[in-house]
N, C-alpha and C. Protein backbone atom coordinates (compact mmCIF):
# COMPACT_ATOMS: atom_id res chain seq x y z
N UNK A 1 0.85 -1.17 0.00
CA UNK A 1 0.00 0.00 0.00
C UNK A 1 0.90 1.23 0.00
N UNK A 2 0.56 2.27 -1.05
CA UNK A 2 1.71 3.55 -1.12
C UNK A 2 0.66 4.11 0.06
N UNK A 3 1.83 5.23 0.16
CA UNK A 3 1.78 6.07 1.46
C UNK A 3 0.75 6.92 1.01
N UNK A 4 0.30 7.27 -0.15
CA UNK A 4 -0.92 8.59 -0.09
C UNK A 4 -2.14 7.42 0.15
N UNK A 5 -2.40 6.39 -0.44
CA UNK A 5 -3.47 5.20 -0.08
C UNK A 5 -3.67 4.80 1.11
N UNK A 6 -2.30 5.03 1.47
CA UNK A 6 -2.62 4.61 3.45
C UNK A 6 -3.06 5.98 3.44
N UNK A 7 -2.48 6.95 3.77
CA UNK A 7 -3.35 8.81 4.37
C UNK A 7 -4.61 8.84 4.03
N UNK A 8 -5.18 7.91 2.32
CA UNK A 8 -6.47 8.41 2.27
C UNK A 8 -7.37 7.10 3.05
N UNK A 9 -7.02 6.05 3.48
CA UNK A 9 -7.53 5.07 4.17
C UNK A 9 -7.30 5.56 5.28
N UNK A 10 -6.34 6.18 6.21
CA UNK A 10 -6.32 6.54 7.50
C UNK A 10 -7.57 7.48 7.71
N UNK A 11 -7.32 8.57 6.70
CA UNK A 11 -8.38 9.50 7.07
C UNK A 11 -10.05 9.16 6.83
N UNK A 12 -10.12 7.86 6.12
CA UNK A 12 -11.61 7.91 5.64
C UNK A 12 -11.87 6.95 7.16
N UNK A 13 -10.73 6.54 7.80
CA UNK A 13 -11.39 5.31 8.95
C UNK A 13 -11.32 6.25 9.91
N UNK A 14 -10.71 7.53 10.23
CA UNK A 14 -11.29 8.40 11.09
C UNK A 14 -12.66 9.01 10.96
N UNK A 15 -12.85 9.82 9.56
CA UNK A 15 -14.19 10.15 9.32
C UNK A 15 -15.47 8.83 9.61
N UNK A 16 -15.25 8.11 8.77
CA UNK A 16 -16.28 6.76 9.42
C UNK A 16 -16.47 6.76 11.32
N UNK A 17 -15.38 6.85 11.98
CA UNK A 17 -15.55 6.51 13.45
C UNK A 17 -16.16 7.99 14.13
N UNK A 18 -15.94 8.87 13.30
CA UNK A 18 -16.45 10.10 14.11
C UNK A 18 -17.98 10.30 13.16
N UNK A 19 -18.23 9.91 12.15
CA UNK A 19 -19.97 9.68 11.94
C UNK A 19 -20.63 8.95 13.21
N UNK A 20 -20.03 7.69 13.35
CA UNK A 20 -20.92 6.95 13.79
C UNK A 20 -20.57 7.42 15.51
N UNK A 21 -19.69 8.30 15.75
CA UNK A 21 -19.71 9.05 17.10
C UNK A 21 -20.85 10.06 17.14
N UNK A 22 -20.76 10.47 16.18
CA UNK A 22 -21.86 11.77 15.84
C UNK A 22 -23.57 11.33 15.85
N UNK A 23 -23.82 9.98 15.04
CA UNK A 23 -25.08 9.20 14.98
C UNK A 23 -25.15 8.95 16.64
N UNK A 24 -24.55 8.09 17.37
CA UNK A 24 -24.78 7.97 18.86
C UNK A 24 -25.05 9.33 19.53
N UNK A 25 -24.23 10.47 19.26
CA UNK A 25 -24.97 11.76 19.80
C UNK A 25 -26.48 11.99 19.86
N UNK A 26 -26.29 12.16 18.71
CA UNK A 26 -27.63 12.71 18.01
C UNK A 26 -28.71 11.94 18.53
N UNK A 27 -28.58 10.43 18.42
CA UNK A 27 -29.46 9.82 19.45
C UNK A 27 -29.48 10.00 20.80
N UNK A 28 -28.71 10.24 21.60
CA UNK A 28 -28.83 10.85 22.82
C UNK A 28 -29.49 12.11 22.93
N UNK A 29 -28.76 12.86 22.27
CA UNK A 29 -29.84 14.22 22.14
C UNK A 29 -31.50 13.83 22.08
N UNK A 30 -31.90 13.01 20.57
CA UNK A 30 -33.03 12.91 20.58
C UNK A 30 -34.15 12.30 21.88
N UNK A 31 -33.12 11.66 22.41
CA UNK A 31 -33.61 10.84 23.72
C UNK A 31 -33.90 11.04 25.12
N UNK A 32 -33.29 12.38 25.19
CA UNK A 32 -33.15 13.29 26.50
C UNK A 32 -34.03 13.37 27.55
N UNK A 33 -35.12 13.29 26.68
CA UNK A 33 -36.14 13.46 27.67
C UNK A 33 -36.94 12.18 27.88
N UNK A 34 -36.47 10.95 27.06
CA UNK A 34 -37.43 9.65 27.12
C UNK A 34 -37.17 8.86 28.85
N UNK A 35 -38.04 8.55 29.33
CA UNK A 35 -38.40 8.18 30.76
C UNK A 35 -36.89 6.92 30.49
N UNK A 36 -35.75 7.07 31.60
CA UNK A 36 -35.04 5.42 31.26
C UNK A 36 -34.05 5.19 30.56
N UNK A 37 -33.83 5.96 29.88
CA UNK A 37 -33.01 6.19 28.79
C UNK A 37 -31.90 6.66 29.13
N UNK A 38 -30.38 5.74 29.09
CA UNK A 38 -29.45 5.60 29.37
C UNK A 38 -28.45 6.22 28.61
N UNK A 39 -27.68 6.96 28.31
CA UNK A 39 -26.84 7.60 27.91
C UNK A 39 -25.80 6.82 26.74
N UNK A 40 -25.80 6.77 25.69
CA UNK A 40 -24.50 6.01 24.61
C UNK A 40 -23.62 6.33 24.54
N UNK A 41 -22.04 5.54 24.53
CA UNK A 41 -20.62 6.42 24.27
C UNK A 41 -20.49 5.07 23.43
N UNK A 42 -19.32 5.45 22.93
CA UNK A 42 -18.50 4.20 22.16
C UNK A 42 -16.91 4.60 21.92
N UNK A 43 -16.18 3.62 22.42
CA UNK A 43 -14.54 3.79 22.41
C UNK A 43 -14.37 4.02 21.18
N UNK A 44 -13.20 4.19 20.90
CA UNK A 44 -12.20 3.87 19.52
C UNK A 44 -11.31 2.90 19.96
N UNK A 45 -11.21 2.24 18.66
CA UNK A 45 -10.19 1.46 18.82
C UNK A 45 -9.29 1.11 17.47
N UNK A 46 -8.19 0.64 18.00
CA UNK A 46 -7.20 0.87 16.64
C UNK A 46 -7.63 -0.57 15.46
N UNK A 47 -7.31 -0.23 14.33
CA UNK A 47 -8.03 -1.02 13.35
C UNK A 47 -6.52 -1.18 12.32
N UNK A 48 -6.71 -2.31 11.69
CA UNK A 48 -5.93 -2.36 10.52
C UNK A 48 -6.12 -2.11 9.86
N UNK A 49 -5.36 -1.46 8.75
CA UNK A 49 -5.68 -1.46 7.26
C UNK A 49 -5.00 -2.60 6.34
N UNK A 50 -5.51 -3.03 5.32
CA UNK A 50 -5.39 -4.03 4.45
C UNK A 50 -4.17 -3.65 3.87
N UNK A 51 -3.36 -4.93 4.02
CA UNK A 51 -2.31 -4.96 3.44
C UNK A 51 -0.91 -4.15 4.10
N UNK A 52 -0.91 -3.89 5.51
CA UNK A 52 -0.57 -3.21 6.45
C UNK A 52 0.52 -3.94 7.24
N UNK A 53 1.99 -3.44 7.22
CA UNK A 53 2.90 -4.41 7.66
C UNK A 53 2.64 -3.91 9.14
N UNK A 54 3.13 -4.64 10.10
CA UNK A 54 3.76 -4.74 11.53
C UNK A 54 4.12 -3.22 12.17
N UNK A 55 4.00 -2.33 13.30
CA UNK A 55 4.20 -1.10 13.14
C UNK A 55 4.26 -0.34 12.60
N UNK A 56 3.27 -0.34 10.92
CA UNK A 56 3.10 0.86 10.46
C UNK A 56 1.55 1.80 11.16
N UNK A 57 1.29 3.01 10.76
CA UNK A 57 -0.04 3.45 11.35
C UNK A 57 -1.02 2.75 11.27
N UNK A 58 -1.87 1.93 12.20
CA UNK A 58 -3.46 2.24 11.50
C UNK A 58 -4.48 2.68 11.86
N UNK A 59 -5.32 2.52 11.15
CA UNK A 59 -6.70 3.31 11.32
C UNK A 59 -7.25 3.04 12.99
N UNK A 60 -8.92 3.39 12.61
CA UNK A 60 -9.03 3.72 13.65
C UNK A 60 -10.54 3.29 13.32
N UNK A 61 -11.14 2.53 14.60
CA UNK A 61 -13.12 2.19 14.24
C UNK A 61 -13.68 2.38 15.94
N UNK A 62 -15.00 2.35 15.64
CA UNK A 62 -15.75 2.37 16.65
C UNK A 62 -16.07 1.51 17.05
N UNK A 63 -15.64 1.27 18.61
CA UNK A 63 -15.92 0.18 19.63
C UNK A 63 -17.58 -0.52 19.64
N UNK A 64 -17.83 -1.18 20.21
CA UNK A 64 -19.03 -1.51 20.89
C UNK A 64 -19.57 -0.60 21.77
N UNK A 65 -21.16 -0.36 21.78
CA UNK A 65 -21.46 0.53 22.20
C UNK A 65 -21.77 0.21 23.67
N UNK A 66 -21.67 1.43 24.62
CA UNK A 66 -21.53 0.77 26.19
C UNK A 66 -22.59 2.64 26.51
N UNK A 67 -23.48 1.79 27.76
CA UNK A 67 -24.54 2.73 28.01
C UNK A 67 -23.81 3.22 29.63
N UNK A 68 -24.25 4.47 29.92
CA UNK A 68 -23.79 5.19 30.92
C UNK A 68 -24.18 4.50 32.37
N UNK A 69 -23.22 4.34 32.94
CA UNK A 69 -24.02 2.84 34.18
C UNK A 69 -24.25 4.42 35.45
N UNK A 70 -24.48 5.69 35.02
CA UNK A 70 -24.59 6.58 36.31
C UNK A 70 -25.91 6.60 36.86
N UNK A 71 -26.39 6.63 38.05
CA UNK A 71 -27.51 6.64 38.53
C UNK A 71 -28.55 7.75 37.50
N UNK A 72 -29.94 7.03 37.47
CA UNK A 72 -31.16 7.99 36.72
C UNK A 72 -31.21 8.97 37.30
N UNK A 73 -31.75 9.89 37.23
CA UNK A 73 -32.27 10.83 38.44
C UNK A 73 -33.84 10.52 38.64
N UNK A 74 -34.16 10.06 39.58
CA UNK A 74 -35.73 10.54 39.88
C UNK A 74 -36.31 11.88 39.42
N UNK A 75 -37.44 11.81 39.11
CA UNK A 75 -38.57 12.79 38.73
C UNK A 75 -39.65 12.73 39.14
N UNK A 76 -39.91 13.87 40.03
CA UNK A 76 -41.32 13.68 40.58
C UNK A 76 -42.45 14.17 39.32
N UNK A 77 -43.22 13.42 38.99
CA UNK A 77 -44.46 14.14 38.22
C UNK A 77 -45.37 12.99 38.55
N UNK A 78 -46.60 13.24 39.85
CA UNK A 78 -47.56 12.16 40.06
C UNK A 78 -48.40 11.82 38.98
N UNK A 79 -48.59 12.92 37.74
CA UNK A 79 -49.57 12.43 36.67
C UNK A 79 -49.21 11.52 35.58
N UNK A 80 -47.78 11.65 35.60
CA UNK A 80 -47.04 10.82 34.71
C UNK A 80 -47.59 9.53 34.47
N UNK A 81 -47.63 8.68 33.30
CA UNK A 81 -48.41 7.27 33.62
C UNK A 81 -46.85 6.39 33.85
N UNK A 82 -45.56 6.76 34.17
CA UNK A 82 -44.39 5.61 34.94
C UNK A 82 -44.43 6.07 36.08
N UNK A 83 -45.09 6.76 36.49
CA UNK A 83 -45.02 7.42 38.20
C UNK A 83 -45.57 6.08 39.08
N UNK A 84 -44.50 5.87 40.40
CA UNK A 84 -45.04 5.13 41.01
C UNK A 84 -45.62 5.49 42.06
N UNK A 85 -46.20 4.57 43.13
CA UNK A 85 -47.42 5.39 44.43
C UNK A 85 -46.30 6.35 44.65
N UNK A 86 -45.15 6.80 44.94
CA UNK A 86 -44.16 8.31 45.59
C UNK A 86 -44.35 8.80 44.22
N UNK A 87 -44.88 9.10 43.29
CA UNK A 87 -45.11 9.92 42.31
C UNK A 87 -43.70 10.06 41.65
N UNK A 88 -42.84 9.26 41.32
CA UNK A 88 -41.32 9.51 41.18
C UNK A 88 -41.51 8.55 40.09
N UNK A 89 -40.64 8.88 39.14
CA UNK A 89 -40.15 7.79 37.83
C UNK A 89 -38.82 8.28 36.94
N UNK A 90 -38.06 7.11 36.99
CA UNK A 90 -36.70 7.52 36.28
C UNK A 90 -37.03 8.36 34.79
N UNK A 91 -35.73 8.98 34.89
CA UNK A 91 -35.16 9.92 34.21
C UNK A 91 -34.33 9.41 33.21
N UNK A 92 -33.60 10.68 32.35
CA UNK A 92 -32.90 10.12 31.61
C UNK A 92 -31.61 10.82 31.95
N UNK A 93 -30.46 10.44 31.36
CA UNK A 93 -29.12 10.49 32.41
C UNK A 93 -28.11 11.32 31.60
N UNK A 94 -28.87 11.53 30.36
CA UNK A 94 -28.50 12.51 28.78
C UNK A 94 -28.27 14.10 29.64
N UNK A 95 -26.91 14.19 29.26
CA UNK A 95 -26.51 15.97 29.72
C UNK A 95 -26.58 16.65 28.38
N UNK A 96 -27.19 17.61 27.93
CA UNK A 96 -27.19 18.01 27.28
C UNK A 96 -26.15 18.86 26.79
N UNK A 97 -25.57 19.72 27.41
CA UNK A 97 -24.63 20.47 27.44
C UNK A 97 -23.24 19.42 27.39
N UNK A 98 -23.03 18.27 27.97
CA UNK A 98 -21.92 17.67 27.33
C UNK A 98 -22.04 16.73 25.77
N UNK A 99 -23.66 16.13 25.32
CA UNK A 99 -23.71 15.96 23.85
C UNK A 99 -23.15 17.23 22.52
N UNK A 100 -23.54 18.70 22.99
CA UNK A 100 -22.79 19.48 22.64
C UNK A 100 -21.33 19.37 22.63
N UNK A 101 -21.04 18.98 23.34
CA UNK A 101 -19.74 18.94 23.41
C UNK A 101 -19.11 17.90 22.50
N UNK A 102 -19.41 17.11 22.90
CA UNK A 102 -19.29 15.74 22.17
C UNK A 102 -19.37 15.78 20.72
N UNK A 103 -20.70 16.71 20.17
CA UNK A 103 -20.85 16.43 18.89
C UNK A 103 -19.67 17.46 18.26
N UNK A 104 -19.72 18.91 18.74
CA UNK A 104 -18.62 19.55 18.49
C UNK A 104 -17.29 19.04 18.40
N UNK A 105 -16.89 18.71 19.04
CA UNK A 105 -15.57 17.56 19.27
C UNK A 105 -15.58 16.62 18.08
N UNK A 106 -16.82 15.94 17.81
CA UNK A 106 -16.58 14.72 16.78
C UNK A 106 -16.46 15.11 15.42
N UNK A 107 -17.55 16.73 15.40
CA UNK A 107 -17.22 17.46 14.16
C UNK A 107 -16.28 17.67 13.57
N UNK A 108 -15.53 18.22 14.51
CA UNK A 108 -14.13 19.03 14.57
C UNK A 108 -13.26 18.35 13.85
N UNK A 109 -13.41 16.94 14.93
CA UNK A 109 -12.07 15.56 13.94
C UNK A 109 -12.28 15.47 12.86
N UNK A 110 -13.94 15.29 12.01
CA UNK A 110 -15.00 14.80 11.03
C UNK A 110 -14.16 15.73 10.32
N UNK A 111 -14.26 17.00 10.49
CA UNK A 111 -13.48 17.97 9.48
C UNK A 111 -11.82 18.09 9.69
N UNK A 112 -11.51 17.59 10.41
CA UNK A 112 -9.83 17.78 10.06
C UNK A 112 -9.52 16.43 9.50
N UNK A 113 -10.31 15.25 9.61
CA UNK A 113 -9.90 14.07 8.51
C UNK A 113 -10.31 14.34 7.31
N UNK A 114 -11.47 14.74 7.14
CA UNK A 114 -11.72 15.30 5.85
C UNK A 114 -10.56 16.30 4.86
N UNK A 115 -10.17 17.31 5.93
CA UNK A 115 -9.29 17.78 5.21
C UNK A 115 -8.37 16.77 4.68
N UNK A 116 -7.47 16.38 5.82
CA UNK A 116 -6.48 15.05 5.28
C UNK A 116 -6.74 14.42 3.97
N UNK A 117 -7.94 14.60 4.51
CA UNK A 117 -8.27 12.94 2.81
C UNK A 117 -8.25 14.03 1.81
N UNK A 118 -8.70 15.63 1.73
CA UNK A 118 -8.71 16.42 -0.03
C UNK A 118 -7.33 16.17 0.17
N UNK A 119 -6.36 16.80 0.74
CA UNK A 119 -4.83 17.05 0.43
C UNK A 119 -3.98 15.72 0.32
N UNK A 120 -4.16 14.74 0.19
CA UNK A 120 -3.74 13.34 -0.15
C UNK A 120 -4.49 13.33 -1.54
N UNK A 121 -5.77 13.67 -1.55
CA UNK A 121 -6.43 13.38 -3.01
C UNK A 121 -5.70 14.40 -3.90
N UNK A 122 -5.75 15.41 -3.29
CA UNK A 122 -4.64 17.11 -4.70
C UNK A 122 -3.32 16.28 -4.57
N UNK A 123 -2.57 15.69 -3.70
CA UNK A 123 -1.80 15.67 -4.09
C UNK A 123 -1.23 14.10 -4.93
N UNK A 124 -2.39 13.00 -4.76
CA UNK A 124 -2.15 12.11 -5.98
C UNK A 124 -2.32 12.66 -7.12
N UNK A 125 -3.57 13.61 -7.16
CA UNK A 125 -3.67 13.87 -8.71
C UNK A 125 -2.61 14.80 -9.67
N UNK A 126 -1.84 15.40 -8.37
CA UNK A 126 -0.66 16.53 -9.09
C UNK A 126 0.35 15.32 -9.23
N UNK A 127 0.62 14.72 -8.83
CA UNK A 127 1.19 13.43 -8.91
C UNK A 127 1.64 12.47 -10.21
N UNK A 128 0.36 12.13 -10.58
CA UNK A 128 -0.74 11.65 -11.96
C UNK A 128 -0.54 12.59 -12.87
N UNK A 129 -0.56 14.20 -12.58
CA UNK A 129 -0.61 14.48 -13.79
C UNK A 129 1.29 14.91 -13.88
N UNK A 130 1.96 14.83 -13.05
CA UNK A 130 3.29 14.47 -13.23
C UNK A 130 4.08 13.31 -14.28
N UNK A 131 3.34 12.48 -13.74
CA UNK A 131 3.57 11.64 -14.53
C UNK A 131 3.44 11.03 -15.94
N UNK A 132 2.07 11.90 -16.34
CA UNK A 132 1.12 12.09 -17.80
C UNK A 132 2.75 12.88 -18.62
N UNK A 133 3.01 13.71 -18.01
CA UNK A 133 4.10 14.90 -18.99
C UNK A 133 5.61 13.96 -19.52
């Protein structure tokens, strides 16, 4: 594997792991307020790329997904239909202000692999057309 094929495989297995960081957000976000509803993260973890000798770089994928083991918070609302006789029923454990964070963060990478992968792509094709002359 030449070295611009690995940069554009490195960078597309970052962008892939920070989508599917971004999809788990977004579901948390959407979920925030559902009665129970446990919070999603997912590790990274290092990945091979094909055809990849012994200590060279590789990529990078998304773990298995693992739910937030932090206590619910109770909610009192007696009309609620999960309210029990203490009028209390779990919560959801979604911070909003750190999914912001999170998604910002995953963006951020989303766009600096992206970059990676145009400037590996300009520079096979100045490359290519080096070689055309």
């Amino acid at each position: 594997m030449t070295d611009l094929s690995r940069t554009l495989a490195l960078s597309a297995s970052g962008m892939q792991a920070q989508s599917t960081r971004l999809r788990h957000v977004s579901e948390n976000v959407a979920n925030a307020d559902t009665p129970g509803y446990r919070r999603k993260s997912i590790p990274f973890e290092p990945a091979r790329l094909p055809g990849e000798r012994w200590g060279q770089a590789s990529g990078v994928r998304a773990g298995a997904v693992s739910l937030d083991q932090n206590e619910l918070p109770r909610v009192y609302d007696p009309g609620h239909i999960l309210a029990d006789e203490s009028g209390h029923y779990d919560g959801s454990n979604v911070d909003l202000l750190v999914e912001m964070a999170d998604a910002r963060e995953a963006q951020r990478s989303y766009e600096a692999n992206l970059k990676m992968f145009d400037q590996a792509r300009q520079m096979s094709q100045s490359l290519i057309g080096l070689l055309r002359r």
